[in-house]
PDB file of N, CA and C in Angstrom:
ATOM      1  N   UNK A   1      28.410  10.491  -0.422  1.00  0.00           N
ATOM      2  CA  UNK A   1      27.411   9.843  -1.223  1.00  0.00           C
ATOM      3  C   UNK A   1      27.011   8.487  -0.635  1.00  0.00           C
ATOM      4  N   UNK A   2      28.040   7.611   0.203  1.00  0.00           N
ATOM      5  CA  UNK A   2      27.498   6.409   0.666  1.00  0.00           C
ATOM      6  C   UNK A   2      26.908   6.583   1.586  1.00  0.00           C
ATOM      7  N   UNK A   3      26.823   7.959   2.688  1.00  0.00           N
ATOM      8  CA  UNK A   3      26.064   7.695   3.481  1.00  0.00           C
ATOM      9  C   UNK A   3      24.305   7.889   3.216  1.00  0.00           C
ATOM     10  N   UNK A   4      24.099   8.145   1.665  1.00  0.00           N
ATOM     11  CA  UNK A   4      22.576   8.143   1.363  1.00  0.00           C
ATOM     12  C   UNK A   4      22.128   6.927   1.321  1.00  0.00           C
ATOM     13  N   UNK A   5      23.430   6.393   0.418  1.00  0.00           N
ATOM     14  CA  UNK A   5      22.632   4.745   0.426  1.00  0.00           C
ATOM     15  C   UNK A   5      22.407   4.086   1.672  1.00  0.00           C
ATOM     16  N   UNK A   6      23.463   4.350   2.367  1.00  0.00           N
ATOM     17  CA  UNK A   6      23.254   4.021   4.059  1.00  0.00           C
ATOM     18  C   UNK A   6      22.217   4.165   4.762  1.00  0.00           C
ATOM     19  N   UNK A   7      21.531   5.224   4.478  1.00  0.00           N
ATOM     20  CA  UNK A   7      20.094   5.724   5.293  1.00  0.00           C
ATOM     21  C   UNK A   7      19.447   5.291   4.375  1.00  0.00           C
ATOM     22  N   UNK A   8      19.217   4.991   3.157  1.00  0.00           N
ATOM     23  CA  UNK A   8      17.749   4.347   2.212  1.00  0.00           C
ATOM     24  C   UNK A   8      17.792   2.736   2.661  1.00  0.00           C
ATOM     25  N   UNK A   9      19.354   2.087   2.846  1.00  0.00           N
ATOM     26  CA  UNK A   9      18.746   0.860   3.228  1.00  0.00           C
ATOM     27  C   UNK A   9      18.708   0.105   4.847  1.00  0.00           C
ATOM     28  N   UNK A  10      18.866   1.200   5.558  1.00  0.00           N
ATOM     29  CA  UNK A  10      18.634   1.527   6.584  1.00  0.00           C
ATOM     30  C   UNK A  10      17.074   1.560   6.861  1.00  0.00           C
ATOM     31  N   UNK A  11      16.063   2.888   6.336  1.00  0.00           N
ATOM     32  CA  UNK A  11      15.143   3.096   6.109  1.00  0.00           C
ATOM     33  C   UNK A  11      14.196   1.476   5.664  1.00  0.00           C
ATOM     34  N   UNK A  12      14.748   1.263   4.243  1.00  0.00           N
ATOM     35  CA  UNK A  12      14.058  -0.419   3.943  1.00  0.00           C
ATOM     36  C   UNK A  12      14.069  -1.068   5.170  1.00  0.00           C
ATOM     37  N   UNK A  13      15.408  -1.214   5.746  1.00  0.00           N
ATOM     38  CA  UNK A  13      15.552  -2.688   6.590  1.00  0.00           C
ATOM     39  C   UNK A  13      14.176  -2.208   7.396  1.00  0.00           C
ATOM     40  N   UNK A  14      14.110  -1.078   7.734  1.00  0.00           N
ATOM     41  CA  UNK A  14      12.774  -1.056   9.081  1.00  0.00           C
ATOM     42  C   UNK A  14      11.802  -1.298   8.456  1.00  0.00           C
ATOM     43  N   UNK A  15      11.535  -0.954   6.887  1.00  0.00           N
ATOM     44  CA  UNK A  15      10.146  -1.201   6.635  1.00  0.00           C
ATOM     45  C   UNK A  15      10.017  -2.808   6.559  1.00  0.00           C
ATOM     46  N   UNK A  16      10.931  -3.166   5.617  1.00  0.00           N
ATOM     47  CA  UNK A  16      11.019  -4.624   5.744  1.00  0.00           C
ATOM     48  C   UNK A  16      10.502  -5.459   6.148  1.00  0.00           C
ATOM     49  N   UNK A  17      11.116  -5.002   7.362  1.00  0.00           N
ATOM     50  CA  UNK A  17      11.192  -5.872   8.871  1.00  0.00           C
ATOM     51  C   UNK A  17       9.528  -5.682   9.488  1.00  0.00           C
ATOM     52  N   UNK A  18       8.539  -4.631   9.102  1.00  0.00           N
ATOM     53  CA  UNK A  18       7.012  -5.135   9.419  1.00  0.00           C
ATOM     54  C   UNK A  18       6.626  -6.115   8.634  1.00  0.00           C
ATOM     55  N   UNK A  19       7.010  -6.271   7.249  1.00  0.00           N
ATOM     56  CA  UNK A  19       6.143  -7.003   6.248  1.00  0.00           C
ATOM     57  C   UNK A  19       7.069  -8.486   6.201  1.00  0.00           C
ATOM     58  N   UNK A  20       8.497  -8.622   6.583  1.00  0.00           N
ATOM     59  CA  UNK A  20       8.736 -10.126   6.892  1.00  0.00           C
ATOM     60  C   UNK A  20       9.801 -10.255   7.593  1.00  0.00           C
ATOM     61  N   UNK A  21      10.131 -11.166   7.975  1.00  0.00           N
ATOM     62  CA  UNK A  21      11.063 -11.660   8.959  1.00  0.00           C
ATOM     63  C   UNK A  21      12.852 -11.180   8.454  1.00  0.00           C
ATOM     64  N   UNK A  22      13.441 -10.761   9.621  1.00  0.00           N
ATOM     65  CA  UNK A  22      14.288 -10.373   8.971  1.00  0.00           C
ATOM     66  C   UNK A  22      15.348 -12.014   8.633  1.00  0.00           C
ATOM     67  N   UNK A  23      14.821 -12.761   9.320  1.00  0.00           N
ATOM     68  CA  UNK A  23      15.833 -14.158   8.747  1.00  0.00           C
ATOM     69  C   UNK A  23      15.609 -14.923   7.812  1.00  0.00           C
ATOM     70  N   UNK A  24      14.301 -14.195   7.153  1.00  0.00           N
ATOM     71  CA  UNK A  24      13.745 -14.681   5.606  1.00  0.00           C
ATOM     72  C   UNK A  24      14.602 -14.598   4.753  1.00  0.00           C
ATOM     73  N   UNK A  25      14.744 -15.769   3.531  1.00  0.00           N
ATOM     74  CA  UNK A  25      16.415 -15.759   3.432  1.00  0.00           C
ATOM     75  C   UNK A  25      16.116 -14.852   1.651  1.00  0.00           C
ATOM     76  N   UNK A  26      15.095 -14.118   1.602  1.00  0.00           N
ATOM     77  CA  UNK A  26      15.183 -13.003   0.213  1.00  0.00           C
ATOM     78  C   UNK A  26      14.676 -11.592   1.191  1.00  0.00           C
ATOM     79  N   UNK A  27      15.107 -11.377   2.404  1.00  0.00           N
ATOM     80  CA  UNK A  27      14.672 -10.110   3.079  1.00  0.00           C
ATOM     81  C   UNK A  27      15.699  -9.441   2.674  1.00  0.00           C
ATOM     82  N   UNK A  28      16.850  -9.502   1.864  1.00  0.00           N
ATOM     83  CA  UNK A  28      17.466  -7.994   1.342  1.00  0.00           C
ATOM     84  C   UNK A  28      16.796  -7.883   0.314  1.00  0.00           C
ATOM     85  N   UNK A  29      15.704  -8.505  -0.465  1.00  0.00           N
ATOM     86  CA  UNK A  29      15.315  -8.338  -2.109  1.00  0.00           C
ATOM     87  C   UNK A  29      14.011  -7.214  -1.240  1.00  0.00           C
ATOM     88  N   UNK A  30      13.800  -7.538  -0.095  1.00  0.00           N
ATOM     89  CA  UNK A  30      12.563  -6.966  -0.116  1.00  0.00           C
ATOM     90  C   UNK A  30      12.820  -5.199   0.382  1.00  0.00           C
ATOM     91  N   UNK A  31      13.991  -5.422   1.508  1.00  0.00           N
ATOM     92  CA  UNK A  31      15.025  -4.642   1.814  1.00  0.00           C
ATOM     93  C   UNK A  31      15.122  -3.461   0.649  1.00  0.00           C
ATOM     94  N   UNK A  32      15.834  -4.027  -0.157  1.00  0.00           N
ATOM     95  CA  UNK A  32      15.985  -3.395  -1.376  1.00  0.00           C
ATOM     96  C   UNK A  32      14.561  -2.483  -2.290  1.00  0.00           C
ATOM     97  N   UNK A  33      13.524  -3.063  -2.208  1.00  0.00           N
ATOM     98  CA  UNK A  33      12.549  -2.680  -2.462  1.00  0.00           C
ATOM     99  C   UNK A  33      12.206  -1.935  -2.160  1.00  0.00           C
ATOM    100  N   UNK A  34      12.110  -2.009  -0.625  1.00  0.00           N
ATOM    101  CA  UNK A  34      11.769  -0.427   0.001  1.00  0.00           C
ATOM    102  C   UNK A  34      12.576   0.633   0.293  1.00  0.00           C
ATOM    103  N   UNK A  35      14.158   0.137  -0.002  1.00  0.00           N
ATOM    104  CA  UNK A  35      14.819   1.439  -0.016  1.00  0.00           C
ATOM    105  C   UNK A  35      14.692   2.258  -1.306  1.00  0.00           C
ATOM    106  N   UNK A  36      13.918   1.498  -2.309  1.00  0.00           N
ATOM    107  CA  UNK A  36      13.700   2.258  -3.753  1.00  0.00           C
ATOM    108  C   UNK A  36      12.054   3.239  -3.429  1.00  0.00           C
ATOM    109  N   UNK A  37      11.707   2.135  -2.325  1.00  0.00           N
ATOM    110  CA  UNK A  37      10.601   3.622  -2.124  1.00  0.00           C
ATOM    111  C   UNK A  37      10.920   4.293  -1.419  1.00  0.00           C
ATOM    112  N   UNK A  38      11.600   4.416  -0.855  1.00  0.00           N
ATOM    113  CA  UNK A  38      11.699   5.542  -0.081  1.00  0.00           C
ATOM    114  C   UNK A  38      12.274   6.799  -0.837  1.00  0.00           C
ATOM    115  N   UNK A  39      13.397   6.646  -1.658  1.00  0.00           N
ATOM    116  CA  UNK A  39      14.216   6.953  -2.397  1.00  0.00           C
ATOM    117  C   UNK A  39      12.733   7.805  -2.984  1.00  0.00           C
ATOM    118  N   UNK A  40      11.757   7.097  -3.765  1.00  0.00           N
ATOM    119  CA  UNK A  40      10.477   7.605  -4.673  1.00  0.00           C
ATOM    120  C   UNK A  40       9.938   8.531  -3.785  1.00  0.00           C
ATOM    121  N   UNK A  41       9.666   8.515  -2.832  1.00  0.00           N
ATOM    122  CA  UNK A  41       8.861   8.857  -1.450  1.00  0.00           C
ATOM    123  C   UNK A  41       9.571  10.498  -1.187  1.00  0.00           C
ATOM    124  N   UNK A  42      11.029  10.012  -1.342  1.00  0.00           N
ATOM    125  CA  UNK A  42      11.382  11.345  -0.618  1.00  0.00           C
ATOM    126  C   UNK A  42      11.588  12.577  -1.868  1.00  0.00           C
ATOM    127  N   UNK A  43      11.815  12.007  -3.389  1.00  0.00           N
ATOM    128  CA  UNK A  43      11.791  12.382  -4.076  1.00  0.00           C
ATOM    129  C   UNK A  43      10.202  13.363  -4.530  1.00  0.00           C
ATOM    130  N   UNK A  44       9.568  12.909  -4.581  1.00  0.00           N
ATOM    131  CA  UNK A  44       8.065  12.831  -4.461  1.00  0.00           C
ATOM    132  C   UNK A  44       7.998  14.360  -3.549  1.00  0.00           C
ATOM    133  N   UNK A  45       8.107  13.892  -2.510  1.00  0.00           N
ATOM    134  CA  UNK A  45       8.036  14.906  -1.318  1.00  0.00           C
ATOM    135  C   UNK A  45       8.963  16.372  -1.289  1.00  0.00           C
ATOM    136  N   UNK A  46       9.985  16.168  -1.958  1.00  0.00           N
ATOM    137  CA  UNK A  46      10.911  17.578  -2.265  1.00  0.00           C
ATOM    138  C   UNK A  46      10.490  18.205  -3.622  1.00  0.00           C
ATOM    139  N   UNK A  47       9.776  17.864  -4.831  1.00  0.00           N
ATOM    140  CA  UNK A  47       9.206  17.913  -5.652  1.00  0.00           C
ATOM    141  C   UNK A  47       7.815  18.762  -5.715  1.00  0.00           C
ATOM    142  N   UNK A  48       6.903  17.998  -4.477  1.00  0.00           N
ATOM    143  CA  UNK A  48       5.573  18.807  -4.137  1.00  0.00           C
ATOM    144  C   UNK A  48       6.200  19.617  -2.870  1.00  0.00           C
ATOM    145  N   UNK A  49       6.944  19.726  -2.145  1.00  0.00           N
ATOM    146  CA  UNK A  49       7.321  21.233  -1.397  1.00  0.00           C
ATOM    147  C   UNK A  49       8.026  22.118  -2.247  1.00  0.00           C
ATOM    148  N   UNK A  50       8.515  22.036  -3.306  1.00  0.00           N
ATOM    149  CA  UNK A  50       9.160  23.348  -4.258  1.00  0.00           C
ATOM    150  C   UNK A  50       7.865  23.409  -5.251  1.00  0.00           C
ATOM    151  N   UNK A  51       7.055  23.049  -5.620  1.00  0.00           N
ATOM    152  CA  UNK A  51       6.769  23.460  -6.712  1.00  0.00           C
ATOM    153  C   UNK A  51       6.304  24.677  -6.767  1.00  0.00           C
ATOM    154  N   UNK A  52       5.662  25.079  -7.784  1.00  0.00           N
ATOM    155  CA  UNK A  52       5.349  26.874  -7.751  1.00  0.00           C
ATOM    156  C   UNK A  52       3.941  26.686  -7.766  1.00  0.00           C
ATOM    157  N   UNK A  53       3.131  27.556  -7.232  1.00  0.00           N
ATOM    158  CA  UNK A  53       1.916  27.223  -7.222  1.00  0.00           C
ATOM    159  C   UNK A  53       1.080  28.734  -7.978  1.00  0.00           C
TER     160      UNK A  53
END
C-alpha cells in the first residue's frame, strides 16, 4: 500500500516542479496537491475504461 503513495507523490513532485521551484519553501503543499490529482486523474480514467456502454 505505501508504494501507491510513493508513486502519487512521486508523480506530484514532477508536476510540481513545472509550476514552482522545488526550494519554494510550501512546494510539498503544492506537491501534495497534485498527488491528489493524480490520484482523481487515474481514478477518473479506470472508471471511463470499465464503464458499460
Amino acid at each position: 500500500m505505501e508504494w501507491i503513495l510513493q508513486t502519487l507523490m512521486m508523480l506530484g513532485a514532477k508536476a510540481a516542479s513545472i509550476f514552482i521551484s522545488p526550494a519554494s519553501p510550501n512546494f510539498e503543499v503544492v506537491q501534495g496537491m497534485m498527488a491528489i490529482l493524480a490520484l482523481v486523474g487515474l481514478v477518473l480514467l479506470v472508471t471511463f475504461a470499465f464503464r458499460k456502454k
